[in-house]
ModelCIF file with pLDDT and N, C-alpha, C, O atoms, coordinates in Angstrom:
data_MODEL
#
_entry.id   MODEL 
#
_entity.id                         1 
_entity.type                       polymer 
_entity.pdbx_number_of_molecules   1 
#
_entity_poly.entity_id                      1 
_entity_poly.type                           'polypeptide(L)' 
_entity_poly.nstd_linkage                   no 
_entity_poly.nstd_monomer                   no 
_entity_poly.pdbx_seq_one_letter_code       
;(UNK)(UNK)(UNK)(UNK)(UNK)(UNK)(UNK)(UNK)(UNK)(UNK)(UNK)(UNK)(UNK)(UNK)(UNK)(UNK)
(UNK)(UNK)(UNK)(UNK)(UNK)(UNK)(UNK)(UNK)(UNK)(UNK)(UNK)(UNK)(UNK)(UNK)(UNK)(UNK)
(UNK)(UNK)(UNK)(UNK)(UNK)(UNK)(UNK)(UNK)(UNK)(UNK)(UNK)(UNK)(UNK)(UNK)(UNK)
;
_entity_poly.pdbx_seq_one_letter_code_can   XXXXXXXXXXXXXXXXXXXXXXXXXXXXXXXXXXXXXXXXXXXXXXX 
_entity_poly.pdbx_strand_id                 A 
#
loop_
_entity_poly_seq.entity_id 
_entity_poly_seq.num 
_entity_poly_seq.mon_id 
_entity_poly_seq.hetero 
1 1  UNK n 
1 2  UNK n 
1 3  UNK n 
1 4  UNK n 
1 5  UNK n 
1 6  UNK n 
1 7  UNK n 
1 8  UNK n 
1 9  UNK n 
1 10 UNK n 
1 11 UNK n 
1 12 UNK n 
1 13 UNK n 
1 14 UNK n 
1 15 UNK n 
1 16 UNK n 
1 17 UNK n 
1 18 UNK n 
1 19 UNK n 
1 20 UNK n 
1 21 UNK n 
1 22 UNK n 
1 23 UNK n 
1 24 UNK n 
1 25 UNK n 
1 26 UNK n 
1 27 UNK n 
1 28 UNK n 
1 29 UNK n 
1 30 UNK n 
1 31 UNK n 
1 32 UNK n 
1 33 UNK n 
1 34 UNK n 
1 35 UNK n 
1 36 UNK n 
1 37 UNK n 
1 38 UNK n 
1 39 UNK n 
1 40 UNK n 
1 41 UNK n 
1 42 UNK n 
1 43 UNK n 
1 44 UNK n 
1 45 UNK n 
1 46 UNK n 
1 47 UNK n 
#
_struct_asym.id          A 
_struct_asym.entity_id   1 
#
loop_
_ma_qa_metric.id 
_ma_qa_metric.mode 
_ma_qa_metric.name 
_ma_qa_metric.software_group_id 
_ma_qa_metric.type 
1 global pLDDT . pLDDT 
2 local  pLDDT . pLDDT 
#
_ma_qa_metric_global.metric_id      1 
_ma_qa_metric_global.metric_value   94.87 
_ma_qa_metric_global.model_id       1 
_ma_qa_metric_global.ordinal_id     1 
#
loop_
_ma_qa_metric_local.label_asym_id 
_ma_qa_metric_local.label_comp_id 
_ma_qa_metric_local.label_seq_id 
_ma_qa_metric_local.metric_id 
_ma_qa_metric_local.metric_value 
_ma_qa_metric_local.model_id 
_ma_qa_metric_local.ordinal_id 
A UNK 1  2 97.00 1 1  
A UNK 2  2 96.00 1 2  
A UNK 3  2 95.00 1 3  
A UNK 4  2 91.00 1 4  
A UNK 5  2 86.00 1 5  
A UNK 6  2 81.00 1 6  
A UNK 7  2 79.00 1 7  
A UNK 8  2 85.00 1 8  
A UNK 9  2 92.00 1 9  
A UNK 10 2 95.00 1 10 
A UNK 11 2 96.00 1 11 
A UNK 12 2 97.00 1 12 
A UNK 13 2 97.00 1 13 
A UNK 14 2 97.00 1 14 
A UNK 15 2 96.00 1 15 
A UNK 16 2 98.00 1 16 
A UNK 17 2 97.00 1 17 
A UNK 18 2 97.00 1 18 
A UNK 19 2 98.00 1 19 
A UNK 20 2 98.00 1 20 
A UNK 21 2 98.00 1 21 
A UNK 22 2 97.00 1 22 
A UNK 23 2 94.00 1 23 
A UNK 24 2 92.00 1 24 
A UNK 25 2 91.00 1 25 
A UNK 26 2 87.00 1 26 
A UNK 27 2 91.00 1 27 
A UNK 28 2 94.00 1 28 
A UNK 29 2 94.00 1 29 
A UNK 30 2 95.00 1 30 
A UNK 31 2 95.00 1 31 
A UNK 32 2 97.00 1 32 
A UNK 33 2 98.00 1 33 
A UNK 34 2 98.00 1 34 
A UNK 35 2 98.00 1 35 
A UNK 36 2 98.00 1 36 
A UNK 37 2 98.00 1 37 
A UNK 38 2 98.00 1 38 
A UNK 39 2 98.00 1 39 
A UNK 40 2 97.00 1 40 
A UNK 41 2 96.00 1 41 
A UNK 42 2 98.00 1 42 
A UNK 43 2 98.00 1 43 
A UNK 44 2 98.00 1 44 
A UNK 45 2 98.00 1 45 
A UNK 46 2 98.00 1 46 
A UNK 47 2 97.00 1 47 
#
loop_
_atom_site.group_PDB 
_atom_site.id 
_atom_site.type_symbol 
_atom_site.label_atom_id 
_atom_site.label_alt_id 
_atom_site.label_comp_id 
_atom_site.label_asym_id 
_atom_site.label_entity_id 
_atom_site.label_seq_id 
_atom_site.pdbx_PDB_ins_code 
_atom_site.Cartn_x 
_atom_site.Cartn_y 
_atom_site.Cartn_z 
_atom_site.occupancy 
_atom_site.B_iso_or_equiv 
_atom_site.pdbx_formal_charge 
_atom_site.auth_seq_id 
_atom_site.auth_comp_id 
_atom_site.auth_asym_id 
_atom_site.auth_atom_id 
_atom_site.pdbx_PDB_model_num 
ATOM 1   N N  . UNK A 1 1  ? -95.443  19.395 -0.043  1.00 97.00 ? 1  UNK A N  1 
ATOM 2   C CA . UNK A 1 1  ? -95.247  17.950 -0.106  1.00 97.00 ? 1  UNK A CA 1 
ATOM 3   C C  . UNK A 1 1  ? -93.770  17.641 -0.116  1.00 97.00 ? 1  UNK A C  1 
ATOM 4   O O  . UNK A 1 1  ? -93.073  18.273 -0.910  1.00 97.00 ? 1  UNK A O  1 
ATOM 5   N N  . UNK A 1 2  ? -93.224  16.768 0.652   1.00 96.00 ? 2  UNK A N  1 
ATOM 6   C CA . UNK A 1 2  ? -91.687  16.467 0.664   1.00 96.00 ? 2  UNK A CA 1 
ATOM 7   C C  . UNK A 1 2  ? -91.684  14.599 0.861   1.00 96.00 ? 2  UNK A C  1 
ATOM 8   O O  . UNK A 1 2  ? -92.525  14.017 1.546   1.00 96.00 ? 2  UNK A O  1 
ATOM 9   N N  . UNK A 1 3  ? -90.811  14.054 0.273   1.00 95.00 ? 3  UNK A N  1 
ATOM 10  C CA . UNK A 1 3  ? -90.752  12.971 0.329   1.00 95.00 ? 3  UNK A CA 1 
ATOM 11  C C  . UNK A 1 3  ? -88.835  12.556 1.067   1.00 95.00 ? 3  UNK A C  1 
ATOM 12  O O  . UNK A 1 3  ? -87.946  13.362 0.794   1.00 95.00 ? 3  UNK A O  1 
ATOM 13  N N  . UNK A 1 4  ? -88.588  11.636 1.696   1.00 91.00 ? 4  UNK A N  1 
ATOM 14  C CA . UNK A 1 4  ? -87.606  11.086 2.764   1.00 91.00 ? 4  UNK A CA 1 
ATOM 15  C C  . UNK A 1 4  ? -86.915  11.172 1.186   1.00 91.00 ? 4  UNK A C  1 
ATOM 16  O O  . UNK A 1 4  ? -87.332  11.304 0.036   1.00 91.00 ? 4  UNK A O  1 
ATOM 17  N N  . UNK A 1 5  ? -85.679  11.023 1.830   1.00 86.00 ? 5  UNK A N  1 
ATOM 18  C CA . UNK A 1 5  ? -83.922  10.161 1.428   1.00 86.00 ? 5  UNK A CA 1 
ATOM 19  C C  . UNK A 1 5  ? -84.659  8.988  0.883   1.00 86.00 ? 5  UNK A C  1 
ATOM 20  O O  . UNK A 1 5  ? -85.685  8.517  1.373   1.00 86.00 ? 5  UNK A O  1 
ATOM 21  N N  . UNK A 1 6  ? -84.007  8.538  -0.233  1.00 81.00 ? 6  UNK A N  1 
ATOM 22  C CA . UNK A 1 6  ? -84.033  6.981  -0.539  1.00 81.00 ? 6  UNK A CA 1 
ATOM 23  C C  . UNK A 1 6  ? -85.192  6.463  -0.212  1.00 81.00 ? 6  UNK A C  1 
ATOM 24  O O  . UNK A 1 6  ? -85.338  5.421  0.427   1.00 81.00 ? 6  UNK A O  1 
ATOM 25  N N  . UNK A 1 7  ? -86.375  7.426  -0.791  1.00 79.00 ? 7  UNK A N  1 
ATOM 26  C CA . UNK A 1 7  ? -87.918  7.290  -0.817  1.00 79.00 ? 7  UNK A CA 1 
ATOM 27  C C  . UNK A 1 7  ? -88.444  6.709  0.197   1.00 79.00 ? 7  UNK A C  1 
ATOM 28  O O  . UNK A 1 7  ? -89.279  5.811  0.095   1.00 79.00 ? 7  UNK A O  1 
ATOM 29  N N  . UNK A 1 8  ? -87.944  7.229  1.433   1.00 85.00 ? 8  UNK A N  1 
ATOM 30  C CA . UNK A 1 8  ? -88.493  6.763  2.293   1.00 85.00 ? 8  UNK A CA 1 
ATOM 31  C C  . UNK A 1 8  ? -89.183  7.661  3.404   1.00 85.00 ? 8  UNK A C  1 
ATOM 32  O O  . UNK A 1 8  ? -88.568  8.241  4.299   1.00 85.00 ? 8  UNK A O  1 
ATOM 33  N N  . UNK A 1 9  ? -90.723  7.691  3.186   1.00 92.00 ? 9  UNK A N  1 
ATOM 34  C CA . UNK A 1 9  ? -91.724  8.677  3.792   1.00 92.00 ? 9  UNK A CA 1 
ATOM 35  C C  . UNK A 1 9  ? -92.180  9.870  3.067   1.00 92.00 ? 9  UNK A C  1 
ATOM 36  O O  . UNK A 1 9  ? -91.518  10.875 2.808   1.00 92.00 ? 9  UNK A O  1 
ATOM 37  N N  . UNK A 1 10 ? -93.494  9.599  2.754   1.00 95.00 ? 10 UNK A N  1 
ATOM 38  C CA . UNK A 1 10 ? -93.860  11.273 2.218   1.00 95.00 ? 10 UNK A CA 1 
ATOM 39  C C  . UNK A 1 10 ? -94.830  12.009 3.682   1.00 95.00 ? 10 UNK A C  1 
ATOM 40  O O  . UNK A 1 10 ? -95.150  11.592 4.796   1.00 95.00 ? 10 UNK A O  1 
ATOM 41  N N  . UNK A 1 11 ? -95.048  13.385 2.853   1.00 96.00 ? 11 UNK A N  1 
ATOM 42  C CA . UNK A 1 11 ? -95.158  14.448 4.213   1.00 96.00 ? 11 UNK A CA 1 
ATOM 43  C C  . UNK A 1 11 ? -96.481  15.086 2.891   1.00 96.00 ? 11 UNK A C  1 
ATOM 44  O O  . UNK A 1 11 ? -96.081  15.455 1.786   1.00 96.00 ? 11 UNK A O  1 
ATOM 45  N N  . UNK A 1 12 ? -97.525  15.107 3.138   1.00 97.00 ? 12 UNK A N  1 
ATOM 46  C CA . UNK A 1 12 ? -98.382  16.472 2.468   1.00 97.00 ? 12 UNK A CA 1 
ATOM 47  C C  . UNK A 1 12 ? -99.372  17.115 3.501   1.00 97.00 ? 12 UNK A C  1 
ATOM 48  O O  . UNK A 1 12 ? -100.130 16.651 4.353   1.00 97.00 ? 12 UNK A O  1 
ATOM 49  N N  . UNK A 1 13 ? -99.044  18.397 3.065   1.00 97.00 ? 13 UNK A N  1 
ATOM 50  C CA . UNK A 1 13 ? -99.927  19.680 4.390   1.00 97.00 ? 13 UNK A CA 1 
ATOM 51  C C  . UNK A 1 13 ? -101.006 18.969 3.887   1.00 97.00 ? 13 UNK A C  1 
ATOM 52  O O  . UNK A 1 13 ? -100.929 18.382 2.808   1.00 97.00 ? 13 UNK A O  1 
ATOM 53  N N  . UNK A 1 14 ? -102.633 18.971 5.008   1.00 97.00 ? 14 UNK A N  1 
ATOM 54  C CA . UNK A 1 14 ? -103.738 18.963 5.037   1.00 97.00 ? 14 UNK A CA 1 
ATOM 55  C C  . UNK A 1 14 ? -104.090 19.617 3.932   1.00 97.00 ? 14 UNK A C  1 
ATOM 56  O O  . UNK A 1 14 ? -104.595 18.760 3.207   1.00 97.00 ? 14 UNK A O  1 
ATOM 57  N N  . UNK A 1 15 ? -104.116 20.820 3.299   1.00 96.00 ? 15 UNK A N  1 
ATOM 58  C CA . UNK A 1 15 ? -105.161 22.025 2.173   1.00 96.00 ? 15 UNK A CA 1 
ATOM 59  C C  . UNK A 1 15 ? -104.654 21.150 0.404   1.00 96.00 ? 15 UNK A C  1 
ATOM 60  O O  . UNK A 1 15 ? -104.980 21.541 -0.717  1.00 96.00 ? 15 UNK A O  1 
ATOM 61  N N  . UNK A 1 16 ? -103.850 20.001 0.745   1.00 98.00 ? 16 UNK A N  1 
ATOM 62  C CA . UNK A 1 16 ? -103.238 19.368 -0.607  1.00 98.00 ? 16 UNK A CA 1 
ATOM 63  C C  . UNK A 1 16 ? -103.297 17.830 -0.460  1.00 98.00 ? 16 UNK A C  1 
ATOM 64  O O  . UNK A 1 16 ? -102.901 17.039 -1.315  1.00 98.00 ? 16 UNK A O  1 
ATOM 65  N N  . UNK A 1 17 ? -103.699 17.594 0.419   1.00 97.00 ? 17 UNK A N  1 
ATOM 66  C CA . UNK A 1 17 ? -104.073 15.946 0.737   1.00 97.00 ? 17 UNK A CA 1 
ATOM 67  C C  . UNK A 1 17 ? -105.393 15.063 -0.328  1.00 97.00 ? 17 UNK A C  1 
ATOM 68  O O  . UNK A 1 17 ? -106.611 15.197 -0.205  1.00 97.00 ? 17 UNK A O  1 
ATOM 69  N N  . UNK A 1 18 ? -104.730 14.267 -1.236  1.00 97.00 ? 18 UNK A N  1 
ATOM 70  C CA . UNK A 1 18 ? -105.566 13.561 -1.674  1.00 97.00 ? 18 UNK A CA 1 
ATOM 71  C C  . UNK A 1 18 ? -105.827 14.104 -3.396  1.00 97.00 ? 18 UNK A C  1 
ATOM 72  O O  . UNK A 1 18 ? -106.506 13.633 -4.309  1.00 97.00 ? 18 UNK A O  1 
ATOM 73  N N  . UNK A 1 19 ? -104.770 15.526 -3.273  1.00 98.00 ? 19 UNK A N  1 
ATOM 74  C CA . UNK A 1 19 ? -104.764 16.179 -4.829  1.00 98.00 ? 19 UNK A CA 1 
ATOM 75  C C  . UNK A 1 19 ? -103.650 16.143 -5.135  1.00 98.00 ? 19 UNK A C  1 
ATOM 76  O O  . UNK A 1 19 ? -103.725 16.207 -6.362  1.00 98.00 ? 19 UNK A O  1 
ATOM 77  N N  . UNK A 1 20 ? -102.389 16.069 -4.826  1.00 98.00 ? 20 UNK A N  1 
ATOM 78  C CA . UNK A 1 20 ? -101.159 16.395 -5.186  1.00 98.00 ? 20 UNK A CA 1 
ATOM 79  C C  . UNK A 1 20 ? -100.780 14.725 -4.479  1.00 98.00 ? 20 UNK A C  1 
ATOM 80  O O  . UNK A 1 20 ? -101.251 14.045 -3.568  1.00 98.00 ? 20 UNK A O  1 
ATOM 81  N N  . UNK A 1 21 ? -99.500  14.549 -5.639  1.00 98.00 ? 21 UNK A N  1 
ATOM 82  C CA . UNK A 1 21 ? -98.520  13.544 -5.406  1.00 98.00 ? 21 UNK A CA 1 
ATOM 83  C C  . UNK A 1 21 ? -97.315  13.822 -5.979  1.00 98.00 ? 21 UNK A C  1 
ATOM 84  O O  . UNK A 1 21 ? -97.107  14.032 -7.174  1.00 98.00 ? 21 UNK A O  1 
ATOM 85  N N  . UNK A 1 22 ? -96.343  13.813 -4.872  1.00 97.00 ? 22 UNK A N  1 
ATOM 86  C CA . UNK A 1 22 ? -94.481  13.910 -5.413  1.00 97.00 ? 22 UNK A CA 1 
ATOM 87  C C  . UNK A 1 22 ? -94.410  12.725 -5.874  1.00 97.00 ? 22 UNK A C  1 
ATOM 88  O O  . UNK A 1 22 ? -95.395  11.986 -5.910  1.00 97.00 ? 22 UNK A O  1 
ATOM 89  N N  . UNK A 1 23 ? -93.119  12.346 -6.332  1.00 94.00 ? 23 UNK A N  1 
ATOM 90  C CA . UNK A 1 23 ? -92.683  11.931 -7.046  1.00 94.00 ? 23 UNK A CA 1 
ATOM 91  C C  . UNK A 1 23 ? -91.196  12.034 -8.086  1.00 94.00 ? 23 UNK A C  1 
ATOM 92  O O  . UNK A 1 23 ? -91.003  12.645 -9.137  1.00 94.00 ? 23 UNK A O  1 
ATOM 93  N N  . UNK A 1 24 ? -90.309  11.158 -7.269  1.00 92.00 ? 24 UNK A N  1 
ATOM 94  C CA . UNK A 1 24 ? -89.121  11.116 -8.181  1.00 92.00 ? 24 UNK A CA 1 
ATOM 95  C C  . UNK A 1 24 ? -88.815  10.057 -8.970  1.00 92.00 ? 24 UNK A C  1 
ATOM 96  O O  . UNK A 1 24 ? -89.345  8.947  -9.012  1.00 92.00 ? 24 UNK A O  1 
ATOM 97  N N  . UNK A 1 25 ? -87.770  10.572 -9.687  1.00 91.00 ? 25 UNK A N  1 
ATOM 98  C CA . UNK A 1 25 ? -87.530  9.839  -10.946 1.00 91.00 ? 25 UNK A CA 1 
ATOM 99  C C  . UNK A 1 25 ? -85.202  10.318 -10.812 1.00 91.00 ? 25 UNK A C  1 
ATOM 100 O O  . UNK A 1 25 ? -84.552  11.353 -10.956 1.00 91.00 ? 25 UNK A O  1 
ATOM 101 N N  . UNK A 1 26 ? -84.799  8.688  -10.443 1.00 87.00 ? 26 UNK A N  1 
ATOM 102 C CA . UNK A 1 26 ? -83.069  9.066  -9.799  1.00 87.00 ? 26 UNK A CA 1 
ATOM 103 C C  . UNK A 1 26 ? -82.331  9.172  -11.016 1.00 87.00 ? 26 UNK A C  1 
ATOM 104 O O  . UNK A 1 26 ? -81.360  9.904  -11.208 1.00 87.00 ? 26 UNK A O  1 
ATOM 105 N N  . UNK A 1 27 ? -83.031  8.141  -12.074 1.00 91.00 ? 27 UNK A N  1 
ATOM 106 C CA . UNK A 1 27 ? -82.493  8.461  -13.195 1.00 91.00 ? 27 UNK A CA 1 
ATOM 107 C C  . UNK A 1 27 ? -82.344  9.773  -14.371 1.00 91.00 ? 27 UNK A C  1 
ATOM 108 O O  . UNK A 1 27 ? -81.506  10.010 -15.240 1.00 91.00 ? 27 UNK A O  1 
ATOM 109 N N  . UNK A 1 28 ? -83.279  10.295 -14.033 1.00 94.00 ? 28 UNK A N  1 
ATOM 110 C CA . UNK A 1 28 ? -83.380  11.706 -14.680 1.00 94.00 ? 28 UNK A CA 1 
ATOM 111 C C  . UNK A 1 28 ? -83.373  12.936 -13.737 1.00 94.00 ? 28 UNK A C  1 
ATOM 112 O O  . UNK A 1 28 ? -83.876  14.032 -13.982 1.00 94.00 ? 28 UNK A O  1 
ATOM 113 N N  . UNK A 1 29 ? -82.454  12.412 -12.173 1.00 94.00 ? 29 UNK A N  1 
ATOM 114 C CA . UNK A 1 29 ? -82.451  13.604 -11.029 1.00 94.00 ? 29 UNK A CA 1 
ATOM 115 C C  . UNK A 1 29 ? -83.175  14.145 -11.225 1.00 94.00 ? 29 UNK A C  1 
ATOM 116 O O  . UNK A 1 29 ? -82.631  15.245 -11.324 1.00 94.00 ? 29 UNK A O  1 
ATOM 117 N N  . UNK A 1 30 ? -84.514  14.338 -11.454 1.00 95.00 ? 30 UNK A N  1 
ATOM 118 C CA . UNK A 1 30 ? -86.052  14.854 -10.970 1.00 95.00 ? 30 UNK A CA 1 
ATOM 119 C C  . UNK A 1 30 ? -86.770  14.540 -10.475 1.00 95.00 ? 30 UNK A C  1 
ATOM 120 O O  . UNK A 1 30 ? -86.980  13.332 -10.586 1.00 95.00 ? 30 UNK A O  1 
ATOM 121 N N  . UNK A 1 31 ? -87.885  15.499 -9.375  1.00 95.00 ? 31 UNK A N  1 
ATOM 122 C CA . UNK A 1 31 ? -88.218  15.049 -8.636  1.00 95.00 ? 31 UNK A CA 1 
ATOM 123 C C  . UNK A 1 31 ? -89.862  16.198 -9.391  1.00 95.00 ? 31 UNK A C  1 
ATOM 124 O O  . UNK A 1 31 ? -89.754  17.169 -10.139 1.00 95.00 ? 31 UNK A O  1 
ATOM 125 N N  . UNK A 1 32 ? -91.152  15.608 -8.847  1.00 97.00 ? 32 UNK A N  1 
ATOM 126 C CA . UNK A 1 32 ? -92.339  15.576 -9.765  1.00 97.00 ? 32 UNK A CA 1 
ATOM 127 C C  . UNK A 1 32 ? -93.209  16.451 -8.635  1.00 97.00 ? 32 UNK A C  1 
ATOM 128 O O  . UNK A 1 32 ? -92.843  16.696 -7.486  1.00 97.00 ? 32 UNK A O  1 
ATOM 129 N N  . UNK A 1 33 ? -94.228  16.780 -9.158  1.00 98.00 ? 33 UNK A N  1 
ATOM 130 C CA . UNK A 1 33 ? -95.607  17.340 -8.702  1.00 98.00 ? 33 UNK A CA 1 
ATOM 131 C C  . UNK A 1 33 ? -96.351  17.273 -9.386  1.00 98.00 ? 33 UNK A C  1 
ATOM 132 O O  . UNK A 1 33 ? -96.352  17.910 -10.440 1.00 98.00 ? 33 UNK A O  1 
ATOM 133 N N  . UNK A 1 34 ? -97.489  16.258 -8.928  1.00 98.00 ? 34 UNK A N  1 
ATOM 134 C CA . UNK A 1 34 ? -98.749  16.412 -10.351 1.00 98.00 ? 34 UNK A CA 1 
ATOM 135 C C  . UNK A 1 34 ? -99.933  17.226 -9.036  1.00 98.00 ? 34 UNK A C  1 
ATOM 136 O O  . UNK A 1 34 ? -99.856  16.983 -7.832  1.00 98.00 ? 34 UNK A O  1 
ATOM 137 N N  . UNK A 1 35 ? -100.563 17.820 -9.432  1.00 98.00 ? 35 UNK A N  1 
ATOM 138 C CA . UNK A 1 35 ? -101.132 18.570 -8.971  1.00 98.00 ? 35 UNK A CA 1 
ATOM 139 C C  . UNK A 1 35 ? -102.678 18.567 -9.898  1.00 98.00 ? 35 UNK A C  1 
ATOM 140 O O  . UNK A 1 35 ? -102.708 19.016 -11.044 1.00 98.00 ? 35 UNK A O  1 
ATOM 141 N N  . UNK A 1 36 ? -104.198 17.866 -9.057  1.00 98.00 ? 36 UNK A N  1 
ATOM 142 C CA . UNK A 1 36 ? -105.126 17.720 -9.482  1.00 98.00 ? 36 UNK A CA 1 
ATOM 143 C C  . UNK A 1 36 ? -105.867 18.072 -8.303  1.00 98.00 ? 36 UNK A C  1 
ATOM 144 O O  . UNK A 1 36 ? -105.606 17.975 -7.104  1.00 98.00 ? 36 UNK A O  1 
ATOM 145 N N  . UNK A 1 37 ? -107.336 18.717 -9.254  1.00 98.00 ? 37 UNK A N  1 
ATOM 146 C CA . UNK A 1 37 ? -108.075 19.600 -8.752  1.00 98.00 ? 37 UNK A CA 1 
ATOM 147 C C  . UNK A 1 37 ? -107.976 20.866 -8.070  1.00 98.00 ? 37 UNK A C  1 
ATOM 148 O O  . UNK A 1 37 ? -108.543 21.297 -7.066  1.00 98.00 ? 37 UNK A O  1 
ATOM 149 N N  . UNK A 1 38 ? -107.027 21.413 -8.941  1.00 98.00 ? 38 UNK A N  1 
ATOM 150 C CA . UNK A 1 38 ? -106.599 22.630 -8.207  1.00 98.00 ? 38 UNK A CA 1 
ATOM 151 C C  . UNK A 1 38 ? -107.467 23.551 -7.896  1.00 98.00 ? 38 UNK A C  1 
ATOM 152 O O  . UNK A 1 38 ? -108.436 23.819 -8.606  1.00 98.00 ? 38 UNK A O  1 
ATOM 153 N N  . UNK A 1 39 ? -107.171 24.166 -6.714  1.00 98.00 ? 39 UNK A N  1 
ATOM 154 C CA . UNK A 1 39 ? -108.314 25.423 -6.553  1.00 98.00 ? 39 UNK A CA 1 
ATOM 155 C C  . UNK A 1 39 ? -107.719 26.429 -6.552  1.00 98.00 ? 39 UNK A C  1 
ATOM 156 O O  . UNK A 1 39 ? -106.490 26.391 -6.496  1.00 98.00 ? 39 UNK A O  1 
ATOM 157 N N  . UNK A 1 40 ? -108.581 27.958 -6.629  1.00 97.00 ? 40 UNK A N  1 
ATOM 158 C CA . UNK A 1 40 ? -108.079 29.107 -6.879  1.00 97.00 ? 40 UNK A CA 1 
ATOM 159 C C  . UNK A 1 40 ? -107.225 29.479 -5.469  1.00 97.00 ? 40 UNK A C  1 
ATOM 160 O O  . UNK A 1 40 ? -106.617 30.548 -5.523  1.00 97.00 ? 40 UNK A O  1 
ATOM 161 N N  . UNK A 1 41 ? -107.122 28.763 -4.298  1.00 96.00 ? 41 UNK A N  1 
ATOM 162 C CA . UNK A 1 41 ? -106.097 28.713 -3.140  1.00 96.00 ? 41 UNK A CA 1 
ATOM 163 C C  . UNK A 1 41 ? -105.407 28.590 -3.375  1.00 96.00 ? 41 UNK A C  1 
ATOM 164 O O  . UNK A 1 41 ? -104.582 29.205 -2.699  1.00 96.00 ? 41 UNK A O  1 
ATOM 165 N N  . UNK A 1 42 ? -104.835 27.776 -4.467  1.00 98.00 ? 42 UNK A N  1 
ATOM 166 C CA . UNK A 1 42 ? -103.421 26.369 -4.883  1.00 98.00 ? 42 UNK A CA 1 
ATOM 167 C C  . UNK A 1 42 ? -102.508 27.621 -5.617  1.00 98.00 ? 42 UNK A C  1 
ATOM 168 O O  . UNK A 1 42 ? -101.286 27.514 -5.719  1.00 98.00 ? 42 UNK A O  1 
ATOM 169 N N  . UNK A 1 43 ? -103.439 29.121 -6.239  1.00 98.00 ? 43 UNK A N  1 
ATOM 170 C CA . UNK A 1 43 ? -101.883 30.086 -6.808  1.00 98.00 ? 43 UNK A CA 1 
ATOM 171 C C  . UNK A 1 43 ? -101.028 30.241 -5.721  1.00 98.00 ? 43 UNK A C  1 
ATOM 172 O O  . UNK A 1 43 ? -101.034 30.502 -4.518  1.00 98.00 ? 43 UNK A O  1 
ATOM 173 N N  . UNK A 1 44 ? -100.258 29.959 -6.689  1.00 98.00 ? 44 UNK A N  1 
ATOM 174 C CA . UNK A 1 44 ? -98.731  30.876 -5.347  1.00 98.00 ? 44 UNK A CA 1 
ATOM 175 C C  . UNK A 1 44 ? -97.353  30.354 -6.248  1.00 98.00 ? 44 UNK A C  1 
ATOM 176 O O  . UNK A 1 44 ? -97.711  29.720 -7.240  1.00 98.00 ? 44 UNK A O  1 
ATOM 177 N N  . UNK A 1 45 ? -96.486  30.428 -6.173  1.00 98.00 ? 45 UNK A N  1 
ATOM 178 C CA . UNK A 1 45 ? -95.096  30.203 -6.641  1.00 98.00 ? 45 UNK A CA 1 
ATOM 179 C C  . UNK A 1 45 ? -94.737  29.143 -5.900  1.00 98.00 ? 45 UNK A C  1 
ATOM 180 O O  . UNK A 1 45 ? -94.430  29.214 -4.710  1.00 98.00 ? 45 UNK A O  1 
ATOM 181 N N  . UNK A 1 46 ? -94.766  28.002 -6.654  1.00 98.00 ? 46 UNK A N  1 
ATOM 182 C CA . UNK A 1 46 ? -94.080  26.965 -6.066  1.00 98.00 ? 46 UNK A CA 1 
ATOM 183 C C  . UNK A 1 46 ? -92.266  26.983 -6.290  1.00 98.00 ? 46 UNK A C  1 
ATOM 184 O O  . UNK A 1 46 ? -91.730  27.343 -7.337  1.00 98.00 ? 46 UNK A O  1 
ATOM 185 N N  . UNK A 1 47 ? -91.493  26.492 -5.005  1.00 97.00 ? 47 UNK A N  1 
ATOM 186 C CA . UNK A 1 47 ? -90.349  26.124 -5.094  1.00 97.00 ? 47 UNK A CA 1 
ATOM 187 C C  . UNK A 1 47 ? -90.355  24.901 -4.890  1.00 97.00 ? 47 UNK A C  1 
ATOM 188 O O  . UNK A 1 47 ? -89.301  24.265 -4.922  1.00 97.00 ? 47 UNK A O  1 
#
């Protein structure tokens, strides 16, 4: 999942559509992943 410059446009692969949402936050330079309904596909090491 990747979201544009100056929140403009998000991008999520098909196998995460409709479970995962990014999400930043400029004031606390972080940027989010909530991640629901995960399936046993979804292990892996996120960067």
């Amino acid at each position: 999942s990747c979201m544009g410059q100056r929140h403009v446009g998000t991008y999520y692969a098909d196998s995460v559509k409709g479970r995962f949402t990014i999400s930043r936050d400029n004031t606390k330079n972080t940027v989010y992943l909530q991640m629901n309904s995960l399936k046993p596909e979804d292990t892996a090491v996120y960067y």
